[in-house]
PDB file of N, CA and C in Angstrom:
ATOM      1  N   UNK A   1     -11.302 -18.794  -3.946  1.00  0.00           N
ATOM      2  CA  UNK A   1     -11.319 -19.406  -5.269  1.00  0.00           C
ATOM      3  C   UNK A   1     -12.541 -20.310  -5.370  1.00  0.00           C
ATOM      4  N   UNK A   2     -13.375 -20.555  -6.674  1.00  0.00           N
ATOM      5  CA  UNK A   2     -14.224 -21.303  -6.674  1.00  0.00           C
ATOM      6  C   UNK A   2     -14.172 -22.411  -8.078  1.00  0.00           C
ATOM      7  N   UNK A   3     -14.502 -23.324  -7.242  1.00  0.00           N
ATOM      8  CA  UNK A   3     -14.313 -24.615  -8.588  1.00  0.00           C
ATOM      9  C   UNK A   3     -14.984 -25.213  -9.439  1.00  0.00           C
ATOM     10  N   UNK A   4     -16.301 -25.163 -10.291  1.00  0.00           N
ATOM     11  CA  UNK A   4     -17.366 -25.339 -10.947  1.00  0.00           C
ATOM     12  C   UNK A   4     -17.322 -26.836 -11.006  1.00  0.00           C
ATOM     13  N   UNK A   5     -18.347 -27.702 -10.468  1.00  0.00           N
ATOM     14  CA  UNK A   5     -18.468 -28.641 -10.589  1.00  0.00           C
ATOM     15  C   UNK A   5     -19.894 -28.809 -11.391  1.00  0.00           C
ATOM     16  N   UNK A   6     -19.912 -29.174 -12.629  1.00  0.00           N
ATOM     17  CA  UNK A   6     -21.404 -29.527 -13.008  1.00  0.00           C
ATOM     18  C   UNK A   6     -22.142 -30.506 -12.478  1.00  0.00           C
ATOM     19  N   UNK A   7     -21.679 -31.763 -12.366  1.00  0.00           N
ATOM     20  CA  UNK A   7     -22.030 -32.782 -12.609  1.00  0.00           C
ATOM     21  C   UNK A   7     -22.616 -33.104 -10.549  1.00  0.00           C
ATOM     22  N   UNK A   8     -22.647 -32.013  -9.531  1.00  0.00           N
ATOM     23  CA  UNK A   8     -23.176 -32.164  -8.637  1.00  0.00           C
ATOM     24  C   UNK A   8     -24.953 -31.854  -8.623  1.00  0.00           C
ATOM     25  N   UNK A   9     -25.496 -32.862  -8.567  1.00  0.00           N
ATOM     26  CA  UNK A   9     -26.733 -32.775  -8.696  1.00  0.00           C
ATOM     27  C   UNK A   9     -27.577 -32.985  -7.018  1.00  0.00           C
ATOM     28  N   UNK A  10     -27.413 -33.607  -6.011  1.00  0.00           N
ATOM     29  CA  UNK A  10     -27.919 -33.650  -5.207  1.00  0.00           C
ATOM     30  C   UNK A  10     -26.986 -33.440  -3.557  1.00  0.00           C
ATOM     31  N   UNK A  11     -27.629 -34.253  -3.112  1.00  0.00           N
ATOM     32  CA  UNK A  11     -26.625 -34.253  -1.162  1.00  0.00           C
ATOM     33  C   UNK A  11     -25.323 -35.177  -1.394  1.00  0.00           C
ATOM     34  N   UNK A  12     -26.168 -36.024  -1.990  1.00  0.00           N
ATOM     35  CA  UNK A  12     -25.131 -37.285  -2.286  1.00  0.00           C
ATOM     36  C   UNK A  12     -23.480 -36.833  -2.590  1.00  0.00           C
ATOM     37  N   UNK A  13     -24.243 -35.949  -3.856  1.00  0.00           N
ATOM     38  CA  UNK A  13     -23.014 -35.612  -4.386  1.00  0.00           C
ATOM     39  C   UNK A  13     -21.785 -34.485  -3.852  1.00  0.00           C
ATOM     40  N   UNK A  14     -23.051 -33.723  -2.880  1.00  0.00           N
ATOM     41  CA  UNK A  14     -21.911 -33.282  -2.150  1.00  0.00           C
ATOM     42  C   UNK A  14     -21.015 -33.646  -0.462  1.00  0.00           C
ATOM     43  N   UNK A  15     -21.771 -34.446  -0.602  1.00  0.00           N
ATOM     44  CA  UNK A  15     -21.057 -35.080   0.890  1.00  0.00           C
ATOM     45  C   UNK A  15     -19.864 -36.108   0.239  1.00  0.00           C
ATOM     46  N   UNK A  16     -19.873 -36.340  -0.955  1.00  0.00           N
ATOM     47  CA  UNK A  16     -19.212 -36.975  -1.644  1.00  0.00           C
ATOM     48  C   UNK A  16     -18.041 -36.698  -1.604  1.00  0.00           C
ATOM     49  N   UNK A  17     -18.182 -35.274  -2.270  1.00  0.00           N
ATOM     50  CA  UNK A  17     -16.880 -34.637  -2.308  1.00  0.00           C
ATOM     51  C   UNK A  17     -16.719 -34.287  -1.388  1.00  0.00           C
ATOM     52  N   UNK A  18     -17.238 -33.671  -0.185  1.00  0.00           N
ATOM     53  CA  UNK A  18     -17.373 -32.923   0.998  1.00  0.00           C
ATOM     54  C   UNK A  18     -15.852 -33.566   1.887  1.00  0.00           C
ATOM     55  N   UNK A  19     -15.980 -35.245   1.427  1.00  0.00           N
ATOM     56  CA  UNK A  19     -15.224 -36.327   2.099  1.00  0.00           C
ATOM     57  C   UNK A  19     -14.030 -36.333   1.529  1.00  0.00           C
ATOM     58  N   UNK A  20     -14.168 -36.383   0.409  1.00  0.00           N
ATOM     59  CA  UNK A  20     -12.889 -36.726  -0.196  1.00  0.00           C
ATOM     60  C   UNK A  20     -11.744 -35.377  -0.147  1.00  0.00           C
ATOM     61  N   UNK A  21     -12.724 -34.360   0.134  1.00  0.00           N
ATOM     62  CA  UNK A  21     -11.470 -33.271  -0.119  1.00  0.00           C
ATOM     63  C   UNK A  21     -11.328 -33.331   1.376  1.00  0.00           C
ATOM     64  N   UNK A  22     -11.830 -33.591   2.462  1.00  0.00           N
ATOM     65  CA  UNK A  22     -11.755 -34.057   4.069  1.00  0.00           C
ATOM     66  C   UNK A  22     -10.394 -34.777   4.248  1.00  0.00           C
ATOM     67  N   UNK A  23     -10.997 -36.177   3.696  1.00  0.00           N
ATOM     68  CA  UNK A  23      -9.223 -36.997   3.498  1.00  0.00           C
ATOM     69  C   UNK A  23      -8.048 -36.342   3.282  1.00  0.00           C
ATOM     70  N   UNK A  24      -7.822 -35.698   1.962  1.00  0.00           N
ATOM     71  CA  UNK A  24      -7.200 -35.197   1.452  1.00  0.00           C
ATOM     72  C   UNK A  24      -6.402 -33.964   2.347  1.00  0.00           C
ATOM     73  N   UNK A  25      -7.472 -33.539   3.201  1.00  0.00           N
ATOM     74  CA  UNK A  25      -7.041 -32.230   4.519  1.00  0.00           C
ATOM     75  C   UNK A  25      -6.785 -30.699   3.640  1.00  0.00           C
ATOM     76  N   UNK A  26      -7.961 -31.199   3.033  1.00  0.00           N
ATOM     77  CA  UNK A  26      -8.289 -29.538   2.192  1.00  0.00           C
ATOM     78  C   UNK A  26      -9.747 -29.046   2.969  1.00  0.00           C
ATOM     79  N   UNK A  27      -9.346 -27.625   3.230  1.00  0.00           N
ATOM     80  CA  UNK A  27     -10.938 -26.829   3.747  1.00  0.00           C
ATOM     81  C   UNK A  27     -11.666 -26.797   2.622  1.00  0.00           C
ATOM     82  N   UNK A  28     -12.974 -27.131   2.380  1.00  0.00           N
ATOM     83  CA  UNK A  28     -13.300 -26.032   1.186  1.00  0.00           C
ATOM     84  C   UNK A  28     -14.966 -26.355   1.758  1.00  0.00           C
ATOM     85  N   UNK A  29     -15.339 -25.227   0.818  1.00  0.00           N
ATOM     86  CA  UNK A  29     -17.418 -25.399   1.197  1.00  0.00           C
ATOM     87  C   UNK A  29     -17.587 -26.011  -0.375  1.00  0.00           C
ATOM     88  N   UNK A  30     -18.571 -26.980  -0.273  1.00  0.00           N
ATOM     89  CA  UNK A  30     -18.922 -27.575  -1.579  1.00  0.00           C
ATOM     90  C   UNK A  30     -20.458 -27.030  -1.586  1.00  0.00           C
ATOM     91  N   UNK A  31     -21.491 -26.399  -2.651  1.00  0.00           N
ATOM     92  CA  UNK A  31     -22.614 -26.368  -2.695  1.00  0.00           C
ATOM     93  C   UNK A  31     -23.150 -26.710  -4.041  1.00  0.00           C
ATOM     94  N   UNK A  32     -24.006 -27.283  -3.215  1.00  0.00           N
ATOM     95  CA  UNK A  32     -25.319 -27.780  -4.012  1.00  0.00           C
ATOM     96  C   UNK A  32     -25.698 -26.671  -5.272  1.00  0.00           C
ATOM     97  N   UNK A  33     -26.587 -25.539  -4.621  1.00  0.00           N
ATOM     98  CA  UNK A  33     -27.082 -24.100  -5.529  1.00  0.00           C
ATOM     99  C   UNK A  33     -26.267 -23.965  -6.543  1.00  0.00           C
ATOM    100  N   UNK A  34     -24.756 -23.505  -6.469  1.00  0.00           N
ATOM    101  CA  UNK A  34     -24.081 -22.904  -6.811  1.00  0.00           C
ATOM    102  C   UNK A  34     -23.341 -23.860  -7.452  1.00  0.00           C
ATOM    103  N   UNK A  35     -23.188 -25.642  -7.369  1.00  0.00           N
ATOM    104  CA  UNK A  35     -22.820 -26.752  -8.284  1.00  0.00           C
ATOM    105  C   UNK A  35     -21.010 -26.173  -8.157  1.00  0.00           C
ATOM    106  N   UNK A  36     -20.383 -26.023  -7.139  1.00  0.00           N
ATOM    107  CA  UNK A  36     -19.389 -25.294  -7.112  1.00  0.00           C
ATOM    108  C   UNK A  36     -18.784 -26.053  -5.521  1.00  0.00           C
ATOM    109  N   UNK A  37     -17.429 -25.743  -5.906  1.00  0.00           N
ATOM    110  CA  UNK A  37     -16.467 -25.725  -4.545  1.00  0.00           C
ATOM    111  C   UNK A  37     -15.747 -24.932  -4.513  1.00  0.00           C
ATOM    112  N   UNK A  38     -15.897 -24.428  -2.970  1.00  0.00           N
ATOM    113  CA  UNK A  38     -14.871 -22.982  -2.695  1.00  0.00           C
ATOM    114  C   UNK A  38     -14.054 -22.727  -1.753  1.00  0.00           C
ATOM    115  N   UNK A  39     -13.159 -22.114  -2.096  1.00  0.00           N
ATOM    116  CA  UNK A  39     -11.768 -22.619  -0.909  1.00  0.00           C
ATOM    117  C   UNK A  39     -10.926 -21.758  -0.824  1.00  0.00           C
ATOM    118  N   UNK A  40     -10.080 -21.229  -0.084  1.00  0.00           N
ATOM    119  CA  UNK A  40      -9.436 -19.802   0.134  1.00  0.00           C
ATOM    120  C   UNK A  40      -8.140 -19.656  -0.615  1.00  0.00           C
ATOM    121  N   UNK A  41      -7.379 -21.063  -0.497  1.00  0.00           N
ATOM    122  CA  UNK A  41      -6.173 -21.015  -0.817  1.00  0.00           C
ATOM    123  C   UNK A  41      -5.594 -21.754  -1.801  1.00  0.00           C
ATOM    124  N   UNK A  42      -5.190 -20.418  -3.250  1.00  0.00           N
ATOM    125  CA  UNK A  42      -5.065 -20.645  -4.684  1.00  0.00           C
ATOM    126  C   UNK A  42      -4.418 -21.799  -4.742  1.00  0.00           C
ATOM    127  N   UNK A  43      -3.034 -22.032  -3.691  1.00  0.00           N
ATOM    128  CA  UNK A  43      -1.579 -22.873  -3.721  1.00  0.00           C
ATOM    129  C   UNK A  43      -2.299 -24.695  -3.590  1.00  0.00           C
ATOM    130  N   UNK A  44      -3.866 -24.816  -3.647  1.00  0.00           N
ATOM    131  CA  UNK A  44      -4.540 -25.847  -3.023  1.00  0.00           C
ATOM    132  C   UNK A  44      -5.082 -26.097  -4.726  1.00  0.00           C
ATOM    133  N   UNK A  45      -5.581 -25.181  -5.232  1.00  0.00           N
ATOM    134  CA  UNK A  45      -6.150 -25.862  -6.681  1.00  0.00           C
ATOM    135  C   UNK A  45      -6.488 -26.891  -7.463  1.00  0.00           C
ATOM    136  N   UNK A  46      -4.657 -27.549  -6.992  1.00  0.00           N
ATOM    137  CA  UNK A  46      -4.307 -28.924  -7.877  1.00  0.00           C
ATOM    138  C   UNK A  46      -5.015 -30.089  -7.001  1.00  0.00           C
ATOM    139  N   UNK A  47      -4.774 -29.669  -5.560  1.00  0.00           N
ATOM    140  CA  UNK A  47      -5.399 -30.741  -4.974  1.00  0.00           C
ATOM    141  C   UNK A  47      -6.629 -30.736  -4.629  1.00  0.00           C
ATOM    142  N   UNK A  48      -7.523 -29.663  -4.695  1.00  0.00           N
ATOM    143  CA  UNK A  48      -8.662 -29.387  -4.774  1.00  0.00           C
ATOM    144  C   UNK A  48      -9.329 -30.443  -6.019  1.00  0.00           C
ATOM    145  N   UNK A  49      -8.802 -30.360  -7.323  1.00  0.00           N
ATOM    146  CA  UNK A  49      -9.116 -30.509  -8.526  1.00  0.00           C
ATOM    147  C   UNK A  49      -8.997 -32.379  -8.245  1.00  0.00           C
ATOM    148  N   UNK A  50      -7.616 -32.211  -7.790  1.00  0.00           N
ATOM    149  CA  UNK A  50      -7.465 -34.178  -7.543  1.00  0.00           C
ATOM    150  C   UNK A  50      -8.780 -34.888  -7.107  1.00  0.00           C
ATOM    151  N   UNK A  51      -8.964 -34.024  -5.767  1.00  0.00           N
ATOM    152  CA  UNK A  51      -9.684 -34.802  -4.718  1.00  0.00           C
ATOM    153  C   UNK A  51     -11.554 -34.715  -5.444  1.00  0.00           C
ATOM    154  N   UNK A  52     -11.634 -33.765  -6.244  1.00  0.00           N
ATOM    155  CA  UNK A  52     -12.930 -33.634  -6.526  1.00  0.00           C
ATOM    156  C   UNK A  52     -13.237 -34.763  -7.867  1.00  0.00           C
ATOM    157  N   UNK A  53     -11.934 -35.110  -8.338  1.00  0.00           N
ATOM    158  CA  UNK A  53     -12.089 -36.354  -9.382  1.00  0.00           C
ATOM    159  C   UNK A  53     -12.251 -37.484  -8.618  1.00  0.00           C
ATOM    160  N   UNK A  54     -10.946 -37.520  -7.804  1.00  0.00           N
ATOM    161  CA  UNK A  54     -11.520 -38.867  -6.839  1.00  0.00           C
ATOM    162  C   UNK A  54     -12.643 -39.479  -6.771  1.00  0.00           C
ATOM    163  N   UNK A  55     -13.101 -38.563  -5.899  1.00  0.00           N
ATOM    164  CA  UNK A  55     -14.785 -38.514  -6.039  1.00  0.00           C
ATOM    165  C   UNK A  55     -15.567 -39.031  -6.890  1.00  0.00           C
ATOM    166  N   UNK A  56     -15.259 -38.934  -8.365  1.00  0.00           N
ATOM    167  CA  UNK A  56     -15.753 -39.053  -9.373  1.00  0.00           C
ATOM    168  C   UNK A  56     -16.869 -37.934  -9.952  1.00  0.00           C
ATOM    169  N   UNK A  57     -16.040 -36.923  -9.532  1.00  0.00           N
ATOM    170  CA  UNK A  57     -16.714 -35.570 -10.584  1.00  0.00           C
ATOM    171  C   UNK A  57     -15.637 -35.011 -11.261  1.00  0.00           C
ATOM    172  N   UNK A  58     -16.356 -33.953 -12.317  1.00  0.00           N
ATOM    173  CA  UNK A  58     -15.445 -33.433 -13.120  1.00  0.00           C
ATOM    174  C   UNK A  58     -15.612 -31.697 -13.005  1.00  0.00           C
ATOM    175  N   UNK A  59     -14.210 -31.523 -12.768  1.00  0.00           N
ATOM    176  CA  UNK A  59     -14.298 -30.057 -11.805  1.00  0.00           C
ATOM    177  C   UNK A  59     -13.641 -29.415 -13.180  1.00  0.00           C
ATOM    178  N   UNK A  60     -14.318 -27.843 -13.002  1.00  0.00           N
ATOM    179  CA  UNK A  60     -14.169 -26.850 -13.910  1.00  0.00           C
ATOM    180  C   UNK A  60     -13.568 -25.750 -13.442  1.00  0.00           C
ATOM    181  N   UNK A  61     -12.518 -25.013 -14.365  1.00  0.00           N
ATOM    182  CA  UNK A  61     -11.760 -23.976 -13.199  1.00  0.00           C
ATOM    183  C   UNK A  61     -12.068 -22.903 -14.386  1.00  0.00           C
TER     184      UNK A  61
END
């Protein structure tokens, strides 16, 4: 599954999230290129979506 994040513009922003979905004890790859987070397992979504606000981004599904 992949999660559209616009608002990732640099490293910053993804080590950002990189962490917060870490805490949280979600796998996922966050990239830069692709302004996106991606993660295997659908049943994770909600908390995918939580942890990437945390953060303070705004995730797109």
């Amino acid at each position: 599954m992949k999660v559209t994040v616009p608002d990732i513009s640099c490293s910053h922003c993804v080590m950002a999230i990189q962490k917060s979905l870490l805490v949280n004890g979600l796998n996922a790859q966050v990239s830069l290129i692709e302004k996106a987070v991606s993660f295997k397992e659908e049943k994770d979504l909600e908390k995918v979506l939580d942890a990437i606000r945390k953060a303070g981004y705004t995730p797109q599904v």
